[in-house]
N, C-alpha and C. Protein backbone atom coordinates (compact mmCIF):
# COMPACT_ATOMS: atom_id res chain seq x y z
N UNK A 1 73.79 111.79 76.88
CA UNK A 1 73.56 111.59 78.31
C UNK A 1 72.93 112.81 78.96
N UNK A 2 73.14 113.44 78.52
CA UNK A 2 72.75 115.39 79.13
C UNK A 2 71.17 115.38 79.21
N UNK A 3 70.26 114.33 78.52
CA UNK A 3 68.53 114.66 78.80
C UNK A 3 68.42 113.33 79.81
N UNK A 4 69.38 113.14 80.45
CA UNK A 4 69.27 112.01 81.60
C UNK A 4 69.75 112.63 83.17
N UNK A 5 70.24 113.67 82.99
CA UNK A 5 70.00 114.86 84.05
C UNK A 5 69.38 115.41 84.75
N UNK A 6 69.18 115.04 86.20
CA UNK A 6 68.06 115.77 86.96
C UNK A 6 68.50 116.65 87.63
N UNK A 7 69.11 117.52 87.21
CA UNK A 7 69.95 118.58 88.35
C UNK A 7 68.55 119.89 88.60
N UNK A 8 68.50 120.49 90.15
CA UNK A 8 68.00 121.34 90.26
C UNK A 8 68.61 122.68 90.59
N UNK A 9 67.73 124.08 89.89
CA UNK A 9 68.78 124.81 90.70
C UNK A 9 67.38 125.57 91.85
N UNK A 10 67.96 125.43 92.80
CA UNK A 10 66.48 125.64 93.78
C UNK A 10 67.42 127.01 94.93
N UNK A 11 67.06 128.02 94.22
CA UNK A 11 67.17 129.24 95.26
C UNK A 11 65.99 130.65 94.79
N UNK A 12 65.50 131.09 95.51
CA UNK A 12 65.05 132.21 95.19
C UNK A 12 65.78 133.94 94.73
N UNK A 13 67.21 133.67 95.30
CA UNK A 13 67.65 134.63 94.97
C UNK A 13 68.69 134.94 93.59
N UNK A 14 68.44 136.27 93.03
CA UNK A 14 68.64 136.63 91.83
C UNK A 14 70.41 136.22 91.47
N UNK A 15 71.22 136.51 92.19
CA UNK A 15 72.74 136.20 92.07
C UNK A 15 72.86 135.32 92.23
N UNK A 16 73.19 134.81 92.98
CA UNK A 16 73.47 133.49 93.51
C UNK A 16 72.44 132.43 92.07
N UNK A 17 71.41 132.48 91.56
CA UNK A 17 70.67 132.15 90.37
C UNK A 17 71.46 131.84 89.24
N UNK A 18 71.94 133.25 89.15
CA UNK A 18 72.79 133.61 87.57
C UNK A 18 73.89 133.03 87.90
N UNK A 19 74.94 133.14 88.83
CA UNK A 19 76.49 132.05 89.02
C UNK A 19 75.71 130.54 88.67
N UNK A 20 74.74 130.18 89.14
CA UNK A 20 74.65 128.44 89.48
C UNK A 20 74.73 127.92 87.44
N UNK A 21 73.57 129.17 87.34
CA UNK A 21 73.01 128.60 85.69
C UNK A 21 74.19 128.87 85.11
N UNK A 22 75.00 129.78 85.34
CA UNK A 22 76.36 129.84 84.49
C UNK A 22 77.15 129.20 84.40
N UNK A 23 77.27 128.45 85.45
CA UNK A 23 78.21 127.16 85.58
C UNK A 23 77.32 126.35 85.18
N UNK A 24 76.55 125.34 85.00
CA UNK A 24 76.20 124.55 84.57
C UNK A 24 76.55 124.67 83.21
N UNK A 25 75.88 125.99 82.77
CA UNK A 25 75.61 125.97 81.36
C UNK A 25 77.20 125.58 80.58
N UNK A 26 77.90 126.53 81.73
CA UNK A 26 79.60 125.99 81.20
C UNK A 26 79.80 124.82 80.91
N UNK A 27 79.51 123.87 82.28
CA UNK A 27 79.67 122.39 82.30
C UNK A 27 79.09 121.75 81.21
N UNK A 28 78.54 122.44 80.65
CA UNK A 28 77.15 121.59 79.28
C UNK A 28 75.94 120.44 80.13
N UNK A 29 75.42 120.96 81.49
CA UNK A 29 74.59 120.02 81.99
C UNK A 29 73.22 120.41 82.25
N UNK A 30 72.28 120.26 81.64
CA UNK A 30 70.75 120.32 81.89
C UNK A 30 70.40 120.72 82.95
N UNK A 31 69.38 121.55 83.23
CA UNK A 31 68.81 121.81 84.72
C UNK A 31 67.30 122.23 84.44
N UNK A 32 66.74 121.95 85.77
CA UNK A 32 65.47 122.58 86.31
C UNK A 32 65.47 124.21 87.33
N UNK A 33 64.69 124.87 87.10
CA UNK A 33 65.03 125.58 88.33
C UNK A 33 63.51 125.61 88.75
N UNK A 34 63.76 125.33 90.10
CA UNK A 34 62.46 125.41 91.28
C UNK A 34 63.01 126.29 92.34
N UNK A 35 61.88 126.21 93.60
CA UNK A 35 61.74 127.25 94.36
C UNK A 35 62.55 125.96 95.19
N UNK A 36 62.87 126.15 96.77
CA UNK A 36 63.59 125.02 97.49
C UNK A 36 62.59 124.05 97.92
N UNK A 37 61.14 124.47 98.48
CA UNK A 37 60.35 123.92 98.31
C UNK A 37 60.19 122.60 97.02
N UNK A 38 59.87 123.24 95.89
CA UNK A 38 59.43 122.65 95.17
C UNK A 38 60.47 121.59 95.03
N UNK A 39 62.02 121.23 95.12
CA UNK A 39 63.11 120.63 94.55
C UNK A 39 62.60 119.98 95.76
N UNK A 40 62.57 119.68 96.85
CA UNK A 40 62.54 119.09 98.16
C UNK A 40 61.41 118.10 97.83
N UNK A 41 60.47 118.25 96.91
CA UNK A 41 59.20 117.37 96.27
C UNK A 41 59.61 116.96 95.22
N UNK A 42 60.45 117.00 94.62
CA UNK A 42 60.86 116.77 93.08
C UNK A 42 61.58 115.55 93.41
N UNK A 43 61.81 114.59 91.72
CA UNK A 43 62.39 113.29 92.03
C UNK A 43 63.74 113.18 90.95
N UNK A 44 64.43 115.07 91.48
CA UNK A 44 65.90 115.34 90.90
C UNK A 44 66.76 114.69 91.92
N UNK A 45 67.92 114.00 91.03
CA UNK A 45 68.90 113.37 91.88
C UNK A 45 69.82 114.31 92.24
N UNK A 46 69.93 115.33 91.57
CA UNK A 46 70.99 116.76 92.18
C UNK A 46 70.02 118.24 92.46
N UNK A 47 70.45 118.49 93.81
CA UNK A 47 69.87 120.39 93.54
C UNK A 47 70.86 120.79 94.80
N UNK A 48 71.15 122.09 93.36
CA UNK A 48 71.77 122.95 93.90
C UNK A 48 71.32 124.13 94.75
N UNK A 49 72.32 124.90 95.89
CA UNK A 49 71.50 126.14 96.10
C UNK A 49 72.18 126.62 97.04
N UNK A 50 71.70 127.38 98.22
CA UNK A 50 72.85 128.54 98.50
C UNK A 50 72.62 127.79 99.72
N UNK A 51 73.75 128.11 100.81
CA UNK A 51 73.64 127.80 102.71
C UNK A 51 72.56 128.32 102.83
N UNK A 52 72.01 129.05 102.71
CA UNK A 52 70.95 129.59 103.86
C UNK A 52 69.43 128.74 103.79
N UNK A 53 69.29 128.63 102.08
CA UNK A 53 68.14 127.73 101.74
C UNK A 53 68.35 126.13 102.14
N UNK A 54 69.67 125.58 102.09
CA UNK A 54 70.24 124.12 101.93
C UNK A 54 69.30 122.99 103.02
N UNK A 55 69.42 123.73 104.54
CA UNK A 55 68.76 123.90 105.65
C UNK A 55 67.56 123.04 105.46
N UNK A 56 66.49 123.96 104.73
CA UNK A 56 65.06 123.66 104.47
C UNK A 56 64.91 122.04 103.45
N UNK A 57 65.76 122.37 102.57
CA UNK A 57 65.88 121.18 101.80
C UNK A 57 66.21 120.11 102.27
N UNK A 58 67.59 119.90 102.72
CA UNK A 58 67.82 118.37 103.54
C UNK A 58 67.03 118.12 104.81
N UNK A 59 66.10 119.05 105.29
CA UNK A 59 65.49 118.34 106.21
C UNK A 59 64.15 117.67 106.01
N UNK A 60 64.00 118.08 104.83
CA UNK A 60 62.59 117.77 104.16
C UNK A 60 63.30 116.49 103.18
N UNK A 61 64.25 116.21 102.62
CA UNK A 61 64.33 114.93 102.26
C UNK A 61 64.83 113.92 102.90
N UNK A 62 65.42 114.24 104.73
CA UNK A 62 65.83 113.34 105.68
C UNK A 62 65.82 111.75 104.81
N UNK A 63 66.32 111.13 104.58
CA UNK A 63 66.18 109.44 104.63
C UNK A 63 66.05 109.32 103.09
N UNK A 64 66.08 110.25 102.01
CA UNK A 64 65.86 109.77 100.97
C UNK A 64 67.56 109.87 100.34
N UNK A 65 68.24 108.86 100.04
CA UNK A 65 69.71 109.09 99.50
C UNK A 65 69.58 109.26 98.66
N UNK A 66 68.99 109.22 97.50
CA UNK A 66 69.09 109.50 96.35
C UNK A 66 68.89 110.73 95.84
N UNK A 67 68.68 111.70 96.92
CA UNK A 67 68.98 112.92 95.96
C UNK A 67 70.24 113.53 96.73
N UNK A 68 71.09 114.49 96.37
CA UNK A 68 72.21 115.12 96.71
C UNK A 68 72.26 116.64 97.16
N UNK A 69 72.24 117.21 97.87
CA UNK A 69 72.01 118.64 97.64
C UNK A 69 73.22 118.96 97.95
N UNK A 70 73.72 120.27 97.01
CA UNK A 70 75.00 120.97 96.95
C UNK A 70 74.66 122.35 97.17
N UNK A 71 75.84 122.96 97.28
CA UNK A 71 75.73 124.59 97.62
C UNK A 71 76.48 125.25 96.13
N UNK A 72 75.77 126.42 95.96
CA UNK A 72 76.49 127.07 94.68
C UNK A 72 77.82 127.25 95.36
N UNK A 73 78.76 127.65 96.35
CA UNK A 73 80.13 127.71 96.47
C UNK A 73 80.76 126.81 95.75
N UNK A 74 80.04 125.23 95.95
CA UNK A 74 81.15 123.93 95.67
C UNK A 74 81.30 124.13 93.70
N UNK A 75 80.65 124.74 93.02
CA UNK A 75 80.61 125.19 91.69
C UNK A 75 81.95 126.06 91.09
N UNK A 76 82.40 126.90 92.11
CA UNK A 76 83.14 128.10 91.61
C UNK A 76 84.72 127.68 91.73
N UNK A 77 85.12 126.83 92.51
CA UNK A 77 86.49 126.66 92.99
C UNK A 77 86.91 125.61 92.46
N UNK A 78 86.61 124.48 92.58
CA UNK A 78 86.58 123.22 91.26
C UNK A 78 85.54 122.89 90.48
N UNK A 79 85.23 123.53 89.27
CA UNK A 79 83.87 123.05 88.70
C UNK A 79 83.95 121.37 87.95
N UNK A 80 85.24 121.15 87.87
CA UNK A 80 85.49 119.55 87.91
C UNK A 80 85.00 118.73 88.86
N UNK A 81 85.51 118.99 89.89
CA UNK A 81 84.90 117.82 91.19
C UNK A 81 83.83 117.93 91.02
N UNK A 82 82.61 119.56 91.01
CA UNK A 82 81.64 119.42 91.43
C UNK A 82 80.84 118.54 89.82
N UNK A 83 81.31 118.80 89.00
CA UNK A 83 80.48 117.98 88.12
C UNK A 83 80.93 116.68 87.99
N UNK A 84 81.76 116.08 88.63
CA UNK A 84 81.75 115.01 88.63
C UNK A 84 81.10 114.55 89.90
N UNK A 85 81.01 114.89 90.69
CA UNK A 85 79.93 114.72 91.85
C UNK A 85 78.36 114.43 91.07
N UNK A 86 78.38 115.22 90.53
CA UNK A 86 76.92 115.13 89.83
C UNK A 86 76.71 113.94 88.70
N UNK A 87 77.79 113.62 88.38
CA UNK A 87 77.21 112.55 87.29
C UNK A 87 77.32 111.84 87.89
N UNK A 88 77.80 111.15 88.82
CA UNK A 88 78.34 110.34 90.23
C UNK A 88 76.36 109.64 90.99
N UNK A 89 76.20 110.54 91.45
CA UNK A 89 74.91 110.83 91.66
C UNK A 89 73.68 110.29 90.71
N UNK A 90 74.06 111.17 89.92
CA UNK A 90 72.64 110.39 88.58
C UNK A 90 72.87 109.57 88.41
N UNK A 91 74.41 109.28 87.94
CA UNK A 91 74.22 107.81 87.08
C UNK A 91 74.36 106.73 88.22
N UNK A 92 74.27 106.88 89.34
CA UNK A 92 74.69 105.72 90.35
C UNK A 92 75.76 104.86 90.27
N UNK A 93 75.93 103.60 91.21
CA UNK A 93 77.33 102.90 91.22
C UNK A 93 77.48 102.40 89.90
N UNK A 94 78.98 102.72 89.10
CA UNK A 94 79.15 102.47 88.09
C UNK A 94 80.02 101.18 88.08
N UNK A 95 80.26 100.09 86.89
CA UNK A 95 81.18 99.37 87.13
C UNK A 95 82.74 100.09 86.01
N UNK A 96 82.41 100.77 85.27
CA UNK A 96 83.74 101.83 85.17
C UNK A 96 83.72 103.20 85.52
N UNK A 97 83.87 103.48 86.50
CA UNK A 97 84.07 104.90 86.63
C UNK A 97 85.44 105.74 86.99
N UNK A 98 86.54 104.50 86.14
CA UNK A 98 88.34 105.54 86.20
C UNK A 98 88.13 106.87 85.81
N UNK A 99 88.79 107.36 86.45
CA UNK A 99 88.88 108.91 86.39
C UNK A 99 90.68 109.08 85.58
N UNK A 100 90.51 109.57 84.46
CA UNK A 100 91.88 109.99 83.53
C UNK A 100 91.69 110.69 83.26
N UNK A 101 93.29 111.48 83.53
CA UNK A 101 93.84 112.79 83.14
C UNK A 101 94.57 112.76 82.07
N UNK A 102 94.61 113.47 80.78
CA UNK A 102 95.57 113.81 80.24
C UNK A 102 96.29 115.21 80.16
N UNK A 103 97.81 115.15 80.03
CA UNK A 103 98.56 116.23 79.90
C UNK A 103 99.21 116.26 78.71
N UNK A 104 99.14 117.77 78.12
CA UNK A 104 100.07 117.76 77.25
C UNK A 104 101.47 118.74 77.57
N UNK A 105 102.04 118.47 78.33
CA UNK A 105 103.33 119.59 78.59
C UNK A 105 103.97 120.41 77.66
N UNK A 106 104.35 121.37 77.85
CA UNK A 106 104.94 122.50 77.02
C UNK A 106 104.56 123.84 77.78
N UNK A 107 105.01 124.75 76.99
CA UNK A 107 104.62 126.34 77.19
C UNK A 107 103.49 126.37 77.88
N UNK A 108 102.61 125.91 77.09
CA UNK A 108 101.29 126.05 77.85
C UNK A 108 101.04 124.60 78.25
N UNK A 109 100.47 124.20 79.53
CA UNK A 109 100.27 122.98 79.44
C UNK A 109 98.48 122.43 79.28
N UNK A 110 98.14 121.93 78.42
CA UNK A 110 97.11 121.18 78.54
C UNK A 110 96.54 120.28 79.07
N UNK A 111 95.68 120.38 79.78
CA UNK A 111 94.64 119.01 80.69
C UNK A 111 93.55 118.83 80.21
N UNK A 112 93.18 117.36 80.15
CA UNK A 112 91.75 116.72 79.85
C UNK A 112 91.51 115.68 81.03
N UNK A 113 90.33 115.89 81.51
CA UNK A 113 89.86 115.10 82.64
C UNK A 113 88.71 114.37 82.48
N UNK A 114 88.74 113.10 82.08
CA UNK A 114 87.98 112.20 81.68
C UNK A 114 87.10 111.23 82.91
N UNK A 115 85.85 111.07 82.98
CA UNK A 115 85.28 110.57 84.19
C UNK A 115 83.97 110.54 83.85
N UNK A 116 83.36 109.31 83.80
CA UNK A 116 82.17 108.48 83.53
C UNK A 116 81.77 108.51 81.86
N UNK A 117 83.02 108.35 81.30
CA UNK A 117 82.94 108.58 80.00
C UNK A 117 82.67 109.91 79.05
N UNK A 118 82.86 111.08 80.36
CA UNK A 118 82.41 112.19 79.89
C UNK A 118 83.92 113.12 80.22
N UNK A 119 83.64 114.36 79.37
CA UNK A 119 85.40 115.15 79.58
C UNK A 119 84.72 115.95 80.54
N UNK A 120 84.95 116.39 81.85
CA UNK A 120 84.35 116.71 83.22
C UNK A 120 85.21 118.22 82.78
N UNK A 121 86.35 118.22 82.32
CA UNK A 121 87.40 119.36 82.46
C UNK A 121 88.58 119.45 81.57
N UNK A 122 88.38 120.54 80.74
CA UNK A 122 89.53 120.71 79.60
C UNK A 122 90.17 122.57 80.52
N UNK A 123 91.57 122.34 80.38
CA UNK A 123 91.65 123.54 80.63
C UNK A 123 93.47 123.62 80.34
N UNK A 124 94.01 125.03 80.82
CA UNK A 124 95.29 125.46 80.14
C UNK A 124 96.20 125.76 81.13
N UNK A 125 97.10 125.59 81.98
CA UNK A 125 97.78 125.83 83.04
C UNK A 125 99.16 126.41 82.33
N UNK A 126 99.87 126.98 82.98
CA UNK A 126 100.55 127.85 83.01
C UNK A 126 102.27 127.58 83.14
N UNK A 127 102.03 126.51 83.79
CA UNK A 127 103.65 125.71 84.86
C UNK A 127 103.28 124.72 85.20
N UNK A 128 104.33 124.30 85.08
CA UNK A 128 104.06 122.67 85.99
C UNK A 128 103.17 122.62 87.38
N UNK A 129 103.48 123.31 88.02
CA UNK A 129 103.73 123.69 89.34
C UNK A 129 102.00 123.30 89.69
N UNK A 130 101.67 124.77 88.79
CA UNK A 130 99.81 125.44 88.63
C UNK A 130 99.66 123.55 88.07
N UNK A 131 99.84 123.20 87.00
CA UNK A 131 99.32 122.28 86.48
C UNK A 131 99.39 121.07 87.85
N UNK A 132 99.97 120.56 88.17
CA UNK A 132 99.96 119.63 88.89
C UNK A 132 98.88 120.12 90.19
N UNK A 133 99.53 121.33 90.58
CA UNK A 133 98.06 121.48 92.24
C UNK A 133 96.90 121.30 91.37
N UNK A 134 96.72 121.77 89.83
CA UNK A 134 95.17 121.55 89.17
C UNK A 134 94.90 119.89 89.50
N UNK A 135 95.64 119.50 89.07
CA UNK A 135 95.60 118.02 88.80
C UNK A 135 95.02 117.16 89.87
N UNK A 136 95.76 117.66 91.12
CA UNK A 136 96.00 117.07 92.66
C UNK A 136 94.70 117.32 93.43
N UNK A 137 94.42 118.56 93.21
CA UNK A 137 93.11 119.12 93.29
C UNK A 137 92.01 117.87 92.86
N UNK A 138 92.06 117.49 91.53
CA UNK A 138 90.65 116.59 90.64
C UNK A 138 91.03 115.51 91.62
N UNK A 139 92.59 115.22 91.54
CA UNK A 139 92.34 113.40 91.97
C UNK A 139 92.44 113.32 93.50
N UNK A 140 92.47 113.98 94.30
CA UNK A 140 91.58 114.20 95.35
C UNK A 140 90.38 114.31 95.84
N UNK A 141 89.73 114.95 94.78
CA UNK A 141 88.23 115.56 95.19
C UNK A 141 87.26 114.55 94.46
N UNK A 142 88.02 113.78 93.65
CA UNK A 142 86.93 112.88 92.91
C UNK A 142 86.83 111.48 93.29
N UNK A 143 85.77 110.68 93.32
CA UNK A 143 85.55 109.34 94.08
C UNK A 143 85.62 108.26 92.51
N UNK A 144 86.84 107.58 92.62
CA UNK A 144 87.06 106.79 91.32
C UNK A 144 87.76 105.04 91.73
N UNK A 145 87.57 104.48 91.56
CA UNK A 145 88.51 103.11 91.94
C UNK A 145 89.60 103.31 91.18
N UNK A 146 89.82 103.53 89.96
CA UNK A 146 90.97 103.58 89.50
C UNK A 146 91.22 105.16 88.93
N UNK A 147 92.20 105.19 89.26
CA UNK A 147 92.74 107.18 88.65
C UNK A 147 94.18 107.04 87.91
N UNK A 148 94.23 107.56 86.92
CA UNK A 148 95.12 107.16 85.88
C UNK A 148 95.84 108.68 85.00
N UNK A 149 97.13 108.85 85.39
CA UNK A 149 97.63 110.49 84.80
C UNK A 149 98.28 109.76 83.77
N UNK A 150 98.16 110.42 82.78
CA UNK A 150 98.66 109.78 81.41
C UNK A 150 99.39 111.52 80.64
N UNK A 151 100.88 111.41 80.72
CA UNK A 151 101.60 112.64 80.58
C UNK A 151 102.58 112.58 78.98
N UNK A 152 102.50 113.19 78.27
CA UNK A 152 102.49 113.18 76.85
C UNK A 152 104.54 113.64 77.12
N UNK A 153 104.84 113.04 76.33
CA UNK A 153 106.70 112.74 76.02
C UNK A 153 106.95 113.80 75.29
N UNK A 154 106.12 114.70 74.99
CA UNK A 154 106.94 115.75 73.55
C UNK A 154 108.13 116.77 74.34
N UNK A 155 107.83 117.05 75.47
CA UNK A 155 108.66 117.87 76.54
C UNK A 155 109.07 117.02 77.91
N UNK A 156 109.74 116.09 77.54
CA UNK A 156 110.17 114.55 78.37
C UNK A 156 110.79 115.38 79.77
N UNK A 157 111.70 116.43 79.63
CA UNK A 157 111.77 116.68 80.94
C UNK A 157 110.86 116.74 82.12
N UNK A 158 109.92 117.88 81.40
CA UNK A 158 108.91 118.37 82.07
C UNK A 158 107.85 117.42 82.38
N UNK A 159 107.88 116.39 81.51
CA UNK A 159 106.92 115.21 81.37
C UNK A 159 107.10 114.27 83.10
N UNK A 160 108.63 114.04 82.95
CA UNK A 160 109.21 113.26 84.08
C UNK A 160 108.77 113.71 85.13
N UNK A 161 109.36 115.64 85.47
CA UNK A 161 109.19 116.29 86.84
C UNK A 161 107.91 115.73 87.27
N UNK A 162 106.48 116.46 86.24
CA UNK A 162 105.48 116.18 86.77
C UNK A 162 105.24 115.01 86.82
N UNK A 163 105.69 113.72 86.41
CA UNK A 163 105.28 112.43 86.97
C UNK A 163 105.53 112.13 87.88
N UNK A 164 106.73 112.74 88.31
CA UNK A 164 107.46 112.65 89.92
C UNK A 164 106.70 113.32 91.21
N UNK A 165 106.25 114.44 90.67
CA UNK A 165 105.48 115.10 91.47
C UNK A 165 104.19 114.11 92.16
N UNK A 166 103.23 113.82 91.27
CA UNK A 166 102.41 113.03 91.21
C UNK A 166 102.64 111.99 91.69
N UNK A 167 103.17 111.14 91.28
CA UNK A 167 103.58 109.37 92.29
C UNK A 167 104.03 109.96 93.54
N UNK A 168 104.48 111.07 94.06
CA UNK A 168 105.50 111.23 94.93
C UNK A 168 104.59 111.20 96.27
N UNK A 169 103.38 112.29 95.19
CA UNK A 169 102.25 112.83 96.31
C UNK A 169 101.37 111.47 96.53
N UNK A 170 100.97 110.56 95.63
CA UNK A 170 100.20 110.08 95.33
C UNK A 170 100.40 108.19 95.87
N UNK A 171 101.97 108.36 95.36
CA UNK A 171 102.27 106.83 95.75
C UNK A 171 101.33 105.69 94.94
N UNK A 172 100.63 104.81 95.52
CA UNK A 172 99.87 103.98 94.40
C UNK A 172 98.73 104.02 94.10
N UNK A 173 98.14 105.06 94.86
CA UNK A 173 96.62 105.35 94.51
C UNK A 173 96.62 106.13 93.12
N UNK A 174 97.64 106.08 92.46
CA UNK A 174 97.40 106.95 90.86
C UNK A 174 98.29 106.22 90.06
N UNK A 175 97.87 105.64 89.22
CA UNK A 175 98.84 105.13 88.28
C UNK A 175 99.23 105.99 87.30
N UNK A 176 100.36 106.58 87.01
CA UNK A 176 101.13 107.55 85.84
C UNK A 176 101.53 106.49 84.63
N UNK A 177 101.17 106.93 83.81
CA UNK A 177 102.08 107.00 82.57
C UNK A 177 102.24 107.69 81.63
N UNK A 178 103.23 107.56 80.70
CA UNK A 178 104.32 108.68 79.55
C UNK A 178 103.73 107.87 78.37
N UNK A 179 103.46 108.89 77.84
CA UNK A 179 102.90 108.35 76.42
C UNK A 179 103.29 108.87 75.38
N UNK A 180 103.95 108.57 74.40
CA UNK A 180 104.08 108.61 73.17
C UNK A 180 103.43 109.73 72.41
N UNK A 181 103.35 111.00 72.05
CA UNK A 181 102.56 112.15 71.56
C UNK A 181 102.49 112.13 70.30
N UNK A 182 103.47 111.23 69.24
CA UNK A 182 103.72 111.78 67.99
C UNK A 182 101.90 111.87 67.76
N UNK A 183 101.52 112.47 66.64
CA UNK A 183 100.00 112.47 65.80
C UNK A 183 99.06 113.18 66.70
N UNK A 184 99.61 114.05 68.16
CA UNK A 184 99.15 114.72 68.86
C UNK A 184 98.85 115.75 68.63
N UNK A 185 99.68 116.24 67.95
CA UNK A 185 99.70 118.20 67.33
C UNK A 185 98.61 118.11 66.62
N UNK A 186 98.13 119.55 66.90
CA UNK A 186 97.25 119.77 66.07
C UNK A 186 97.81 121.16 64.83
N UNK A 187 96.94 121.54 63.95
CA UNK A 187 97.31 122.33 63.49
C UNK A 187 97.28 124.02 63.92
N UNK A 188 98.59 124.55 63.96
CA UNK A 188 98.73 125.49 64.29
C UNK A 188 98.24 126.79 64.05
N UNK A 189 97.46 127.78 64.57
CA UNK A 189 96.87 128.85 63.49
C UNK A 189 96.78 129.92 65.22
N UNK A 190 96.75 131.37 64.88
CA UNK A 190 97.03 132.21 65.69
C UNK A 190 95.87 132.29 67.03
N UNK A 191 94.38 131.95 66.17
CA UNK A 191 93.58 131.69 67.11
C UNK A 191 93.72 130.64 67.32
N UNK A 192 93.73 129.22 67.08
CA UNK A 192 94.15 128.03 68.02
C UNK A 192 94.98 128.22 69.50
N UNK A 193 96.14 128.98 68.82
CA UNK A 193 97.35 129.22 69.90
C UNK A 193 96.41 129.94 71.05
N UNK A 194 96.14 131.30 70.65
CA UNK A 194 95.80 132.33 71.25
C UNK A 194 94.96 131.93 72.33
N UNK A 195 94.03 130.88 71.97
CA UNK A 195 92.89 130.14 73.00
C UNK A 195 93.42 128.89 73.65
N UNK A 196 94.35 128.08 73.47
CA UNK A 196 95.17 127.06 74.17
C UNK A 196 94.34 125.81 73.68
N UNK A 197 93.53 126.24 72.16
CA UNK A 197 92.45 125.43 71.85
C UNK A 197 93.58 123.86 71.25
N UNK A 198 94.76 124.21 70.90
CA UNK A 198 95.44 122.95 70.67
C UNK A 198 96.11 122.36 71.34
N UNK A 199 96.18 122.77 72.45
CA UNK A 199 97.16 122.05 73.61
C UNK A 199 96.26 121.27 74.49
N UNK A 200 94.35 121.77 74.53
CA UNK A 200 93.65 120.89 75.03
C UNK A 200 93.41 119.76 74.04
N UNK A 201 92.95 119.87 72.97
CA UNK A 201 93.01 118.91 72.06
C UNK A 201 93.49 118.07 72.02
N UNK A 202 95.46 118.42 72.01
CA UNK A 202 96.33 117.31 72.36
C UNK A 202 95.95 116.44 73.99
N UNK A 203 95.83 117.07 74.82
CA UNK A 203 95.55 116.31 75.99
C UNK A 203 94.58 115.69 76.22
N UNK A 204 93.37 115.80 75.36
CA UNK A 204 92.21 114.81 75.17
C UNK A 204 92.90 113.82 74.68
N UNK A 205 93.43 113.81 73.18
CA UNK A 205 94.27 112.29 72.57
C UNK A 205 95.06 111.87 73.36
N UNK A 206 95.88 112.49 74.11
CA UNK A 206 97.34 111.34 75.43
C UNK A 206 96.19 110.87 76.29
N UNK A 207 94.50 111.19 76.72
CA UNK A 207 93.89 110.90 77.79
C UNK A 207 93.41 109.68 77.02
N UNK A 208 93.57 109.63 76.07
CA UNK A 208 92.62 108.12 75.28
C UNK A 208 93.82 107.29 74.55
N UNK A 209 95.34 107.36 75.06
CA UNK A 209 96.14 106.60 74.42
C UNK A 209 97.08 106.02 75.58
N UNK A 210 97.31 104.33 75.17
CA UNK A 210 98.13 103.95 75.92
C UNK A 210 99.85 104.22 76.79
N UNK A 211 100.39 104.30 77.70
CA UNK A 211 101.70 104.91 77.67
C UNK A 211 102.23 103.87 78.53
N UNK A 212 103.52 104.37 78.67
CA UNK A 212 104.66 103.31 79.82
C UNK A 212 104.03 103.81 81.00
N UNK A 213 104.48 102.71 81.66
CA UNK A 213 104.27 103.11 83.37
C UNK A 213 105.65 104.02 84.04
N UNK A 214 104.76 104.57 84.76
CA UNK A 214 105.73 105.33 85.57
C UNK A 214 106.31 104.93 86.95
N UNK A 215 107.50 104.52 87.61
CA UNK A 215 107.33 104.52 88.36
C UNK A 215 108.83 105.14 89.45
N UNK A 216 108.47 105.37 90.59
CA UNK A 216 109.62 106.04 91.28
C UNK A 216 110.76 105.42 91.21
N UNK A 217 111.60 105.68 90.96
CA UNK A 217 113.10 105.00 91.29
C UNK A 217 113.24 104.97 93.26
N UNK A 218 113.80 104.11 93.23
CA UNK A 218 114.38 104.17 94.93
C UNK A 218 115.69 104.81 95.23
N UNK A 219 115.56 105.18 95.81
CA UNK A 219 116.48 106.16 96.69
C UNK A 219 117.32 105.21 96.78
C-alpha cells in the first residue's frame, strides 16, 4: 500500500524538514517534498507543513476536499492519530475501517494498533495507568465506526482493571474483550526483552484473535 501514498512534505525550512521526514520515515510512509507552492498545485491527498506556511496552502486549494493539509506539530504528540489521519485521507471512505487495539499486560505492557488494515502503532508502556491514557488518546483521536480493545488474560488482574478503565471511560462506543494469550509468548532472549520487541509481538497476535466480551457489572 505504501507506493499508493501521496503525502507531501511542503516547507522551506531546514528543521521543521528533518522532524516531518523523520516521522514519516518512522511511520514507514512515502513522501514527496515540494516547496508550499508547488504542493498547493500537486494532486497529493496529504501535505504536511509548518503554521506559518499552512496559510498559503489552504487558501490556494479553497474548495478542493480532497487534499488535507496538516501541521508538523500534529506528528510529534500522537504519531498514531496523525497517521491514521493520513491513510483515512488517501484511501477514502472505507467499508472496514475498525480501529483495534491489542494489549499484552504484564511488566511491560504491549500495544498494537491496528487501522485500515495497517499496524498505525506498536509501542511499550510502562503501567496500566500510561497504557490506558496511550490507548484513550488513539480511540479518541481516530475516526472508526467500530473500535475494538482486545486485552490478553496472561495477567487477568491487570487485564480486568484496564478493561474497566476503558468501558468506564468509554461506555459503548468501544467494545473490550479478554482474550485467551496461550501461543502468545514469544521467545525470550536478552535483546528481545531489552527492546519490549516481545511484548509488542504478543499484542499484535491478541489484536488478530478472538476474546470474551467485556462488560461492566452494575452497581
Amino acid at each position: 500500500m505504501q507506493q499508493q501514498y501521496k503525502v507531501a512534505v511542503a516547507t522551506l525550512r531546514g528543521r521543521p524538514y528533518y522532524e516531518i521526514t523523520h516521522a514519516l520515515k518512522q511511520m514507514g510512509i512515502r513522501y514527496d517534498s515540494m516547496s508550499p507552492e508547488e504542493a498547493a498545485d500537486s494532486d497529493c491527498k496529504v501535505v504536511i507543513t509548518t503554521r506559518d506556511e499552512a496559510g498559503s496552502i489552504s487558501s490556494a486549494v479553497t474548495g478542493r476536499k480532497a487534499m488535507m493539509v496538516m501541521l508538523d506539530t500534529e506528528l510529534v504528540r500522537y504519531p498514531a492519530i496523525a497517521k491514521a489521519k493520513m491513510l483515512r485521507s488517501i484511501a477514502g471512505p472505507q467499508v472496514d475501517d475498525q480501529l483495534t487495539i491489542g494489549i499484552d499486560p504484564g511488566n511491560r505492557i504491549g500495544i498494537s494498533v491496528m487501522y485500515l488494515h495497517e499496524e498505525i502503532a506498536s509501542i511499550v508502556e510502562s503501567s496500566p495507568a500510561s497504557a490506558v491514557e496511550e490507548i484513550s488518546a488513539v480511540l479518541e483521536g481516530v475516526i472508526s465506526r467500530r473500535k475494538v480493545v482486545k486485552i490478553g488474560d496472561g495477567n487477568i488482574r491487570m487485564a480486568l482493571s484496564m478493561a474497566w478503565a476503558v468501558k468506564k471511560k468509554f461506555h459503548n462506543d468501544v467494545e473490550v474483550e479478554i482474550v485467551d494469550e496461550h501461543g502468545t509468548s514469544r521467545p525470550q532472549t536478552n535483546e528481545v526483552n531489552r527492546r519490549g520487541i516481545r511484548d509488542r509481538l504478543s499484542a499484535r497476535t491478541i489484536a488478530f484473535r478472538s476474546g470474551k466480551p467485556y462488560y461492566l457489572s452494575p452497581r
